[in-house]
Each structure stands twice: as C-alpha cells, then as structure tokens.
PDB file of N, CA and C in Angstrom:
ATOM      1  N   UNK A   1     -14.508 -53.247  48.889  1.00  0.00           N
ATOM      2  CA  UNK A   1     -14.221 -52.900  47.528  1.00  0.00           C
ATOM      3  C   UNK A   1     -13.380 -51.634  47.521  1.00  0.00           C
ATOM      4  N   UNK A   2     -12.553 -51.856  46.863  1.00  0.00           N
ATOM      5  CA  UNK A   2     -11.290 -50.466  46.366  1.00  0.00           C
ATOM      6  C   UNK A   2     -12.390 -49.888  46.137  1.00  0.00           C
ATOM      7  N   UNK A   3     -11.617 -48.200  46.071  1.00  0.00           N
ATOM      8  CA  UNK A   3     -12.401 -47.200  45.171  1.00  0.00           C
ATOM      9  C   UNK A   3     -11.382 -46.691  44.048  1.00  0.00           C
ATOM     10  N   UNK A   4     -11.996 -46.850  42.854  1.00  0.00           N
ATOM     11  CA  UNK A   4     -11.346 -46.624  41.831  1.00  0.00           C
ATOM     12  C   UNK A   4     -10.916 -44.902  41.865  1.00  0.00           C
ATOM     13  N   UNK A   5      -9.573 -44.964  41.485  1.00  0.00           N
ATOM     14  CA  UNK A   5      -9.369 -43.737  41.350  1.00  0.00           C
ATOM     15  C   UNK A   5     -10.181 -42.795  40.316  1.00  0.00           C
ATOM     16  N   UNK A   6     -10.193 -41.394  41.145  1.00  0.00           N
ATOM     17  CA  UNK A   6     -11.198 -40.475  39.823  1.00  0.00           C
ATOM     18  C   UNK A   6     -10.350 -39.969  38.893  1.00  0.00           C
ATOM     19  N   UNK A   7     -10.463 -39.609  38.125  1.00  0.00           N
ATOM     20  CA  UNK A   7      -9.692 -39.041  36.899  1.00  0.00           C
ATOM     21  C   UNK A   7     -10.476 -37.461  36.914  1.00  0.00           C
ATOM     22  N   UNK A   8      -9.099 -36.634  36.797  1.00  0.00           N
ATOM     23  CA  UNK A   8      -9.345 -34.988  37.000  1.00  0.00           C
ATOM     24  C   UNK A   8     -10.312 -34.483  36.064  1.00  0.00           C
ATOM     25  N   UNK A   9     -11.612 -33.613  35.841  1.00  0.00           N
ATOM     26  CA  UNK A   9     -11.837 -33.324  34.935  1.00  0.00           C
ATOM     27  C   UNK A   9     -11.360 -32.868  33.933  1.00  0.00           C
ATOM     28  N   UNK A  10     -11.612 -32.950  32.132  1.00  0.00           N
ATOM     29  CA  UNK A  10     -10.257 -33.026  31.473  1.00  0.00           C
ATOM     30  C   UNK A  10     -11.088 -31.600  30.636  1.00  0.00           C
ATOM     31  N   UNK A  11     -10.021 -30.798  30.773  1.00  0.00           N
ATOM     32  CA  UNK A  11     -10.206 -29.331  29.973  1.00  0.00           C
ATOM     33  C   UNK A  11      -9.470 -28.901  28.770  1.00  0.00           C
ATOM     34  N   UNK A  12     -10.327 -27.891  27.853  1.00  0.00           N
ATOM     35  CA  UNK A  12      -9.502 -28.338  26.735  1.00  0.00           C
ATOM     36  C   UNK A  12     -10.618 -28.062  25.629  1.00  0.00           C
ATOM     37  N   UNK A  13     -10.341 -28.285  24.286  1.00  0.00           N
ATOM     38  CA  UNK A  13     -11.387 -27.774  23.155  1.00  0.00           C
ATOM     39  C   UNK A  13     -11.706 -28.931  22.527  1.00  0.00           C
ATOM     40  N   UNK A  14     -12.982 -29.207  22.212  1.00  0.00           N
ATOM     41  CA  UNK A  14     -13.658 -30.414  21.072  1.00  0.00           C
ATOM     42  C   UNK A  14     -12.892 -30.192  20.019  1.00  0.00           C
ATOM     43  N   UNK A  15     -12.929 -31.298  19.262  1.00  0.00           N
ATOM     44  CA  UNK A  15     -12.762 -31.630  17.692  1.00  0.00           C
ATOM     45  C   UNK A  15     -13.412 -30.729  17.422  1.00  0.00           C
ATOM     46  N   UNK A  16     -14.677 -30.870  17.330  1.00  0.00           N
ATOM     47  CA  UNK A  16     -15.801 -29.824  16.912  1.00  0.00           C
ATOM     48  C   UNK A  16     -15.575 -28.570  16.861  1.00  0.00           C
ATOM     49  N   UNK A  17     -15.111 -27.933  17.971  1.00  0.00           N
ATOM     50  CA  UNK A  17     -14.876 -26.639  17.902  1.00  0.00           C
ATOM     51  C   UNK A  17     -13.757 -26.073  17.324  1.00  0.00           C
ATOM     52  N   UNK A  18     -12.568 -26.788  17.414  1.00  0.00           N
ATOM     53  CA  UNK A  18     -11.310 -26.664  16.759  1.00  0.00           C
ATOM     54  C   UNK A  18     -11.793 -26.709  14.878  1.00  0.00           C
ATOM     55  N   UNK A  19     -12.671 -27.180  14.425  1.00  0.00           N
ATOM     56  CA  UNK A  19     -12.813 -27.285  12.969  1.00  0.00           C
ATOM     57  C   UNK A  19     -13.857 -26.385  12.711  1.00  0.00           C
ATOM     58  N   UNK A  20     -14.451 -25.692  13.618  1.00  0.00           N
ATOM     59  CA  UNK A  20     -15.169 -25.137  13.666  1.00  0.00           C
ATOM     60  C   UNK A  20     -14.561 -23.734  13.480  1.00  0.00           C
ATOM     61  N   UNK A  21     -13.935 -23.266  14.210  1.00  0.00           N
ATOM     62  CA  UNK A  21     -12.509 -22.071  14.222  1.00  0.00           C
ATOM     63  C   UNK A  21     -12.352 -21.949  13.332  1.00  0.00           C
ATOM     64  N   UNK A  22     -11.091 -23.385  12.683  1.00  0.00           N
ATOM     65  CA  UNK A  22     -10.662 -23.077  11.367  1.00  0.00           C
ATOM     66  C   UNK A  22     -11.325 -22.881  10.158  1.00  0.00           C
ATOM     67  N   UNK A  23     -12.429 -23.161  10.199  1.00  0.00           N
ATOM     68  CA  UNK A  23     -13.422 -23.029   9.287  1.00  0.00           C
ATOM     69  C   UNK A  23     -13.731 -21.638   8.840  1.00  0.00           C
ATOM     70  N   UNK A  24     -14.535 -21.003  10.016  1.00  0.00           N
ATOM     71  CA  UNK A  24     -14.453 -19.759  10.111  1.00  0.00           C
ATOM     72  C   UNK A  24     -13.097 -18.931   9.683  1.00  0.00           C
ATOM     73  N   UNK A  25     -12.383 -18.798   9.995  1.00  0.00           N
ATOM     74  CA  UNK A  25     -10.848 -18.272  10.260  1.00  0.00           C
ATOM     75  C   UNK A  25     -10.845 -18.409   8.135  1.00  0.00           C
ATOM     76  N   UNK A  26     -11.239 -19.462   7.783  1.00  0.00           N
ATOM     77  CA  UNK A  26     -10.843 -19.794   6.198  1.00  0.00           C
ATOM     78  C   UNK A  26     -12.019 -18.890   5.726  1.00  0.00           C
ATOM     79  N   UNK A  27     -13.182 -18.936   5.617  1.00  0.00           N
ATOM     80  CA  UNK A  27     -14.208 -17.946   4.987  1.00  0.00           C
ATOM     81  C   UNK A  27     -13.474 -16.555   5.455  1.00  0.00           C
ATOM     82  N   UNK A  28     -13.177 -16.157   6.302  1.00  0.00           N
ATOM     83  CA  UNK A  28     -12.647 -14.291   6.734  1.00  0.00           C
ATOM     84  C   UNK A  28     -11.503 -14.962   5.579  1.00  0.00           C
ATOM     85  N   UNK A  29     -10.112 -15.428   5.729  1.00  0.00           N
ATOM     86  CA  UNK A  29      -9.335 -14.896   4.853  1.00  0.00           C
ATOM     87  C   UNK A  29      -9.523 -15.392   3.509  1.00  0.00           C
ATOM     88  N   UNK A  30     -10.718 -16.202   3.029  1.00  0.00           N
ATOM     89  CA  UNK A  30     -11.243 -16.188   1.622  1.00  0.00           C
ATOM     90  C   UNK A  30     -12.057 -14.897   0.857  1.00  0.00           C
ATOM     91  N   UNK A  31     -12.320 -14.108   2.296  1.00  0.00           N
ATOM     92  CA  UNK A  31     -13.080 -12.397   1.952  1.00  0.00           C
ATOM     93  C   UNK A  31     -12.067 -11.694   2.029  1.00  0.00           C
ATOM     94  N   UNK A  32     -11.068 -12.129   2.867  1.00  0.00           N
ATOM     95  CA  UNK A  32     -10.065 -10.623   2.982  1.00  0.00           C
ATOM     96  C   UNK A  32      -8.773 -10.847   1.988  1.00  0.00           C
ATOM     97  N   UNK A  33      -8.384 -11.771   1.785  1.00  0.00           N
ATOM     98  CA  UNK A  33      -6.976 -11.516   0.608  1.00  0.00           C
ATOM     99  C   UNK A  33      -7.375 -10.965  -0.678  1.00  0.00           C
ATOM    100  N   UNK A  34      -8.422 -11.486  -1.340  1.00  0.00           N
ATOM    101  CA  UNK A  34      -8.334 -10.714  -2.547  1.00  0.00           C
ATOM    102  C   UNK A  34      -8.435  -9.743  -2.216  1.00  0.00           C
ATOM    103  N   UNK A  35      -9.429  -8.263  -0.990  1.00  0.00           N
ATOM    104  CA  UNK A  35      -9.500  -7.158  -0.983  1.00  0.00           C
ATOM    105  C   UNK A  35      -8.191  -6.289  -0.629  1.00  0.00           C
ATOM    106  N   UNK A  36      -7.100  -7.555  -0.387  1.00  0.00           N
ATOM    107  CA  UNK A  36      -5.924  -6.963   0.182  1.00  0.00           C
ATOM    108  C   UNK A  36      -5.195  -6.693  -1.147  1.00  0.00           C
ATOM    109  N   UNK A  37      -5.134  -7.845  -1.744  1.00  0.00           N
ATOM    110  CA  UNK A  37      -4.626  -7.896  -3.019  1.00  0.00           C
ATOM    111  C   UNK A  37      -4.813  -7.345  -4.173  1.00  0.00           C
ATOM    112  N   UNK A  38      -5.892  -6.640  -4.075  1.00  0.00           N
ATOM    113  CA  UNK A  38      -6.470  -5.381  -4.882  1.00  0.00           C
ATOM    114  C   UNK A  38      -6.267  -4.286  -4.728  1.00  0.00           C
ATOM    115  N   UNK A  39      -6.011  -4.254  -3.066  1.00  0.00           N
ATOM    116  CA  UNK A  39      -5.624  -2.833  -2.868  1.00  0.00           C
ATOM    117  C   UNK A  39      -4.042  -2.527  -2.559  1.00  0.00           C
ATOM    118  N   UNK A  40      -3.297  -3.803  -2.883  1.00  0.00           N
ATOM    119  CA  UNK A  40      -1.864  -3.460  -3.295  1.00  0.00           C
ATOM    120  C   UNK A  40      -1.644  -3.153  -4.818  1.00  0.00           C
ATOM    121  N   UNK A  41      -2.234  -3.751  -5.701  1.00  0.00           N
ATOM    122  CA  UNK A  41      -2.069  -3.471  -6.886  1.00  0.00           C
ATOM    123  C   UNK A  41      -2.900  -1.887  -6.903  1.00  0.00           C
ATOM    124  N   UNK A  42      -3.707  -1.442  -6.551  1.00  0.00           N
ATOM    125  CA  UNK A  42      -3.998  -0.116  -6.554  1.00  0.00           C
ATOM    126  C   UNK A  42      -3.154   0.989  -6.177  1.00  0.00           C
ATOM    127  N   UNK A  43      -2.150   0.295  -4.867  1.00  0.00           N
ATOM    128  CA  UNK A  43      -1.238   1.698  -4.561  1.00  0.00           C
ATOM    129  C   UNK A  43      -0.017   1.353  -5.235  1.00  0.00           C
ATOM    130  N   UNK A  44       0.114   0.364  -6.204  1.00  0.00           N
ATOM    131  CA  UNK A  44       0.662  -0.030  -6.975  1.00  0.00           C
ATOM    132  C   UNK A  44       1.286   1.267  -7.919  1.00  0.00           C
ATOM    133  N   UNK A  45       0.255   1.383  -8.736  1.00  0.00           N
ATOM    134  CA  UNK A  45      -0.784   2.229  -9.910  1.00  0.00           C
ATOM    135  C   UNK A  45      -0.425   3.644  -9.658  1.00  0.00           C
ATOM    136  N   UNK A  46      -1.156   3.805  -8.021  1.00  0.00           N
ATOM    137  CA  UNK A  46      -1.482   5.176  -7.636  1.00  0.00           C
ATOM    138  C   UNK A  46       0.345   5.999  -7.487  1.00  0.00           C
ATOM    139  N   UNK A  47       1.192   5.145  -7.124  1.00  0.00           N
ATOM    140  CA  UNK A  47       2.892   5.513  -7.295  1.00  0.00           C
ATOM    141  C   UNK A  47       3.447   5.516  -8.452  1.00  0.00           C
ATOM    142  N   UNK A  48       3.041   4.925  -9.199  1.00  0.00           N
ATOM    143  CA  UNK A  48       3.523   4.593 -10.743  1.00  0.00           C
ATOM    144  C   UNK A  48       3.076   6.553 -11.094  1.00  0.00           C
ATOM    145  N   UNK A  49       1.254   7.015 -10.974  1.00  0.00           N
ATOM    146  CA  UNK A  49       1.147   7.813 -11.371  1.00  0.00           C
ATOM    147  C   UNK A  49       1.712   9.088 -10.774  1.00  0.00           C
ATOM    148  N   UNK A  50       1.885   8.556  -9.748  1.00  0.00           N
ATOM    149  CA  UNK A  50       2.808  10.189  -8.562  1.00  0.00           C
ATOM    150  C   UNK A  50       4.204  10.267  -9.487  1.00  0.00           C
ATOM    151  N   UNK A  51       4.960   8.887  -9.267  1.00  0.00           N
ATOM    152  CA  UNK A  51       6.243   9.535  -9.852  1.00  0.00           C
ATOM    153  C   UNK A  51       5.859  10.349 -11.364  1.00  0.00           C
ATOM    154  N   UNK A  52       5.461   9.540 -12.068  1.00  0.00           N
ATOM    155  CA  UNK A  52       5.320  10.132 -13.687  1.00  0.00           C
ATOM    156  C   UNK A  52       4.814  11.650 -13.580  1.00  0.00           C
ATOM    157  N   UNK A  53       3.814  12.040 -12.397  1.00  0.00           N
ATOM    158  CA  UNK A  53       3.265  13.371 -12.114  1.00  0.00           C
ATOM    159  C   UNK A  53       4.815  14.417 -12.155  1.00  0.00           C
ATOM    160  N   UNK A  54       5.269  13.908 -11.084  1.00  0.00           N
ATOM    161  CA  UNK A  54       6.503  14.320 -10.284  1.00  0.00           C
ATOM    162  C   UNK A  54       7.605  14.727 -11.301  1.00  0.00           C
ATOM    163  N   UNK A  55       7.507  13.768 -11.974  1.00  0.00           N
ATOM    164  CA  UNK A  55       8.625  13.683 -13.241  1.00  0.00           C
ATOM    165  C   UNK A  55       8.347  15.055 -13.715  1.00  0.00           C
ATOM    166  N   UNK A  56       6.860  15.249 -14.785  1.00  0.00           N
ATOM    167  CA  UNK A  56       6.485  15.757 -15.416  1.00  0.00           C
ATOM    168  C   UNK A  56       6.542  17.330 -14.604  1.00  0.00           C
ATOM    169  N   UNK A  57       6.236  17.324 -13.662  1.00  0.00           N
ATOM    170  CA  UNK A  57       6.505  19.072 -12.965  1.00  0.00           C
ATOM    171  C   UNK A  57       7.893  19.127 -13.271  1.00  0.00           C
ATOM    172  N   UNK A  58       8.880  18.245 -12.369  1.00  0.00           N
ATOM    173  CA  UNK A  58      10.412  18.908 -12.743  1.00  0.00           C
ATOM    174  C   UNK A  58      10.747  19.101 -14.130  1.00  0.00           C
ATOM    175  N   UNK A  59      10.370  18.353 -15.428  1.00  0.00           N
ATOM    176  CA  UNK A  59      10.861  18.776 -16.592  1.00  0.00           C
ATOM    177  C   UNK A  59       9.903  19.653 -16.910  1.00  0.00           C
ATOM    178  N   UNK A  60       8.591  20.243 -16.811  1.00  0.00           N
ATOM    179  CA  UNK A  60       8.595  21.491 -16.629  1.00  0.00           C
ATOM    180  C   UNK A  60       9.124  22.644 -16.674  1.00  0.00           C
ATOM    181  N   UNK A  61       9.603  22.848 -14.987  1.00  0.00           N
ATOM    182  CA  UNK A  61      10.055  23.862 -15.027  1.00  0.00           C
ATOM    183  C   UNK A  61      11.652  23.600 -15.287  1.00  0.00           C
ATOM    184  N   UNK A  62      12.341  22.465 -15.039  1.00  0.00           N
ATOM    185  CA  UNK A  62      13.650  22.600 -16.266  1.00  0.00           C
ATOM    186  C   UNK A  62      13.387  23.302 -17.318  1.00  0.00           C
ATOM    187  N   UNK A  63      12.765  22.740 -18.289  1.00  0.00           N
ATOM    188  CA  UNK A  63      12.433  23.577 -19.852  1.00  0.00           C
ATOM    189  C   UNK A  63      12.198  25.086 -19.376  1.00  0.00           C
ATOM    190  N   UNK A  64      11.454  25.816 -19.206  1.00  0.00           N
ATOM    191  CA  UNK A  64      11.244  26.812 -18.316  1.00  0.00           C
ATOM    192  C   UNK A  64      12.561  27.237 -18.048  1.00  0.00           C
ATOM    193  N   UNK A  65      12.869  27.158 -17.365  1.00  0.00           N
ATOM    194  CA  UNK A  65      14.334  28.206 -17.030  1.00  0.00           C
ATOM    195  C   UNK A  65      15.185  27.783 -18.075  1.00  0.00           C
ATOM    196  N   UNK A  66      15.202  26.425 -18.627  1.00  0.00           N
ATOM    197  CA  UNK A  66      16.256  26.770 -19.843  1.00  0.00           C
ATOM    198  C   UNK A  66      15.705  27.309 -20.946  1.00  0.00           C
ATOM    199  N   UNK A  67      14.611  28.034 -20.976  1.00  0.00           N
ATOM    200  CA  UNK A  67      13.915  28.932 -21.779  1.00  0.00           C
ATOM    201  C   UNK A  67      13.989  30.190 -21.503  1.00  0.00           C
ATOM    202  N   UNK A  68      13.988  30.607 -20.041  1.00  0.00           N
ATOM    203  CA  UNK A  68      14.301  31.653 -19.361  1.00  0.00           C
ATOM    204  C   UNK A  68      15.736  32.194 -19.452  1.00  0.00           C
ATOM    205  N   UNK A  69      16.690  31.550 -19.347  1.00  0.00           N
ATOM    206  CA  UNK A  69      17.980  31.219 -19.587  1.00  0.00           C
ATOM    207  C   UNK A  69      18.402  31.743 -21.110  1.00  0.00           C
ATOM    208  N   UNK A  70      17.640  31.048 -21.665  1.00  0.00           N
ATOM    209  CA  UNK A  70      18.074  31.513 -23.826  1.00  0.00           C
ATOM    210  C   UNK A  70      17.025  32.479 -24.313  1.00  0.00           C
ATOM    211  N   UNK A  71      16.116  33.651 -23.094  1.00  0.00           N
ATOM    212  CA  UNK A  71      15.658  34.590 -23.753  1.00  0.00           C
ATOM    213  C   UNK A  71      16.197  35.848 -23.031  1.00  0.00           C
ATOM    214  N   UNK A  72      17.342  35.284 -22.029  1.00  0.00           N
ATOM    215  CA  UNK A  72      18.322  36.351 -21.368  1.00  0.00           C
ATOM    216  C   UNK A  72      19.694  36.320 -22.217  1.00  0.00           C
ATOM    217  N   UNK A  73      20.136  35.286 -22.705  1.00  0.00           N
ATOM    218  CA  UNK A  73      21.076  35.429 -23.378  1.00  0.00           C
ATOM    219  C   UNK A  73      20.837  36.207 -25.056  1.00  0.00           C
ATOM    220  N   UNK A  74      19.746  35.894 -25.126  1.00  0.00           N
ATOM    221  CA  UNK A  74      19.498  36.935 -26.734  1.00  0.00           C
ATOM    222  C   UNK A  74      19.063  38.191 -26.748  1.00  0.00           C
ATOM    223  N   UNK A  75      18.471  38.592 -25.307  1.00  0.00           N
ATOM    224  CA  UNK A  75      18.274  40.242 -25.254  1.00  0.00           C
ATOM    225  C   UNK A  75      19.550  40.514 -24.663  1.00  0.00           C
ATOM    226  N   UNK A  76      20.450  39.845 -23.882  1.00  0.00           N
ATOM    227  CA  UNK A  76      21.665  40.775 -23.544  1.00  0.00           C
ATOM    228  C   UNK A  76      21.063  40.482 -21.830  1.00  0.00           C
ATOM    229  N   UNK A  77      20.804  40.308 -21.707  1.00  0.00           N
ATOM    230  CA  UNK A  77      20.314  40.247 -20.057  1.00  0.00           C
ATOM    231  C   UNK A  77      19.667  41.377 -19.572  1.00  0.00           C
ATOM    232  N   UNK A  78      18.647  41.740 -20.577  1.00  0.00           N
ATOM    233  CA  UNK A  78      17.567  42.795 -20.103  1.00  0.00           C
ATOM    234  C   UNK A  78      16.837  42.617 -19.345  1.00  0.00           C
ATOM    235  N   UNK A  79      16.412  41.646 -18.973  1.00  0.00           N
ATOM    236  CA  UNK A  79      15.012  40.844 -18.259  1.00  0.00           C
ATOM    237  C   UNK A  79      15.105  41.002 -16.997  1.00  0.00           C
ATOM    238  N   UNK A  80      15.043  41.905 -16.675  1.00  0.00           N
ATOM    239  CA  UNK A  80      15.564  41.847 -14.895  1.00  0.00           C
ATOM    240  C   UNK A  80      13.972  42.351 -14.444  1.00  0.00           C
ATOM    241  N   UNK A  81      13.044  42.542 -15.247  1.00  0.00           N
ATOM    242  CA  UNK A  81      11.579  42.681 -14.664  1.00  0.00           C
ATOM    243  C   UNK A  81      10.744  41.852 -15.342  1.00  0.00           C
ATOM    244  N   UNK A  82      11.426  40.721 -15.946  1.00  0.00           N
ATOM    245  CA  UNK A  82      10.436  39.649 -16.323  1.00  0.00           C
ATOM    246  C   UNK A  82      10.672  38.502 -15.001  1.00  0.00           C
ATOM    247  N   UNK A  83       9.625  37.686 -14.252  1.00  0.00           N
ATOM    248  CA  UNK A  83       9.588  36.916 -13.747  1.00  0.00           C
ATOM    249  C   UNK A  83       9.395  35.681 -13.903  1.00  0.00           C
TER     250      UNK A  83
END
C-alpha cells in the first residue's frame, strides 16, 4: 500500500478569532470616536475663545494709546511723567 502523502500542518487564524478581533476592535472605536469627537469640538470653542481674548487685549491697548495720544495733543505734550 502507497503512503498517502501528509499535508504540512496548516497555520494561520480561525474564523472565530478573526470575528472575534473585529468585534472587539468595533466596541474600542464605538467608546473612542465620540470622546474624540467631543474633544475636537472643545478645542474647537477653546480657539474661538483665545482669538476673541486676543482680539480684545489688542483693541485695548489700541484705544489706550489713542487716548494717550489725544491727551498729549491737548496739553501740548506735557506728559512726559505720565506713563
């Protein structure tokens, strides 16, 4: 009697485990996008309020020196010890 040839052991991942992965893999990014997505719309927000901050200092002190500016021109430019 021949001997049937053996066939190599065959290596490699189950069905099972492969759906098993993706499974997993889907619950993590069903927890993690919205927390991502919340916290883009937050630094969203948080830049919106820097510039408007930002804004608000420079017209500040614009107004300010052009205040500084039109209380030197009406004393004559006395102010040389006001700061």
């Amino acid at each position: 009697m021949k001997n049937a040839p053996r066939c190599a052991p065959q290596s490699g991942f189950s069905l099972v485990e492969l759906i098993s992965v993706l499974v997993v893999l889907g619950v993590l990014a069903g927890i993690a996008l919205p927390r991502f997505l919340d916290m883009s719309d937050q630094a969203f927000a948080r830049g919106i309020a820097s510039n408007l901050n930002s804004w608000a200092d420079n017209r500040f002190v614009s107004d300010m020196s052009r205040a500084r500016g039109n209380l030197e021109a009406l004393s004559g430019g006395g102010l040389s010890g006001v700061n």
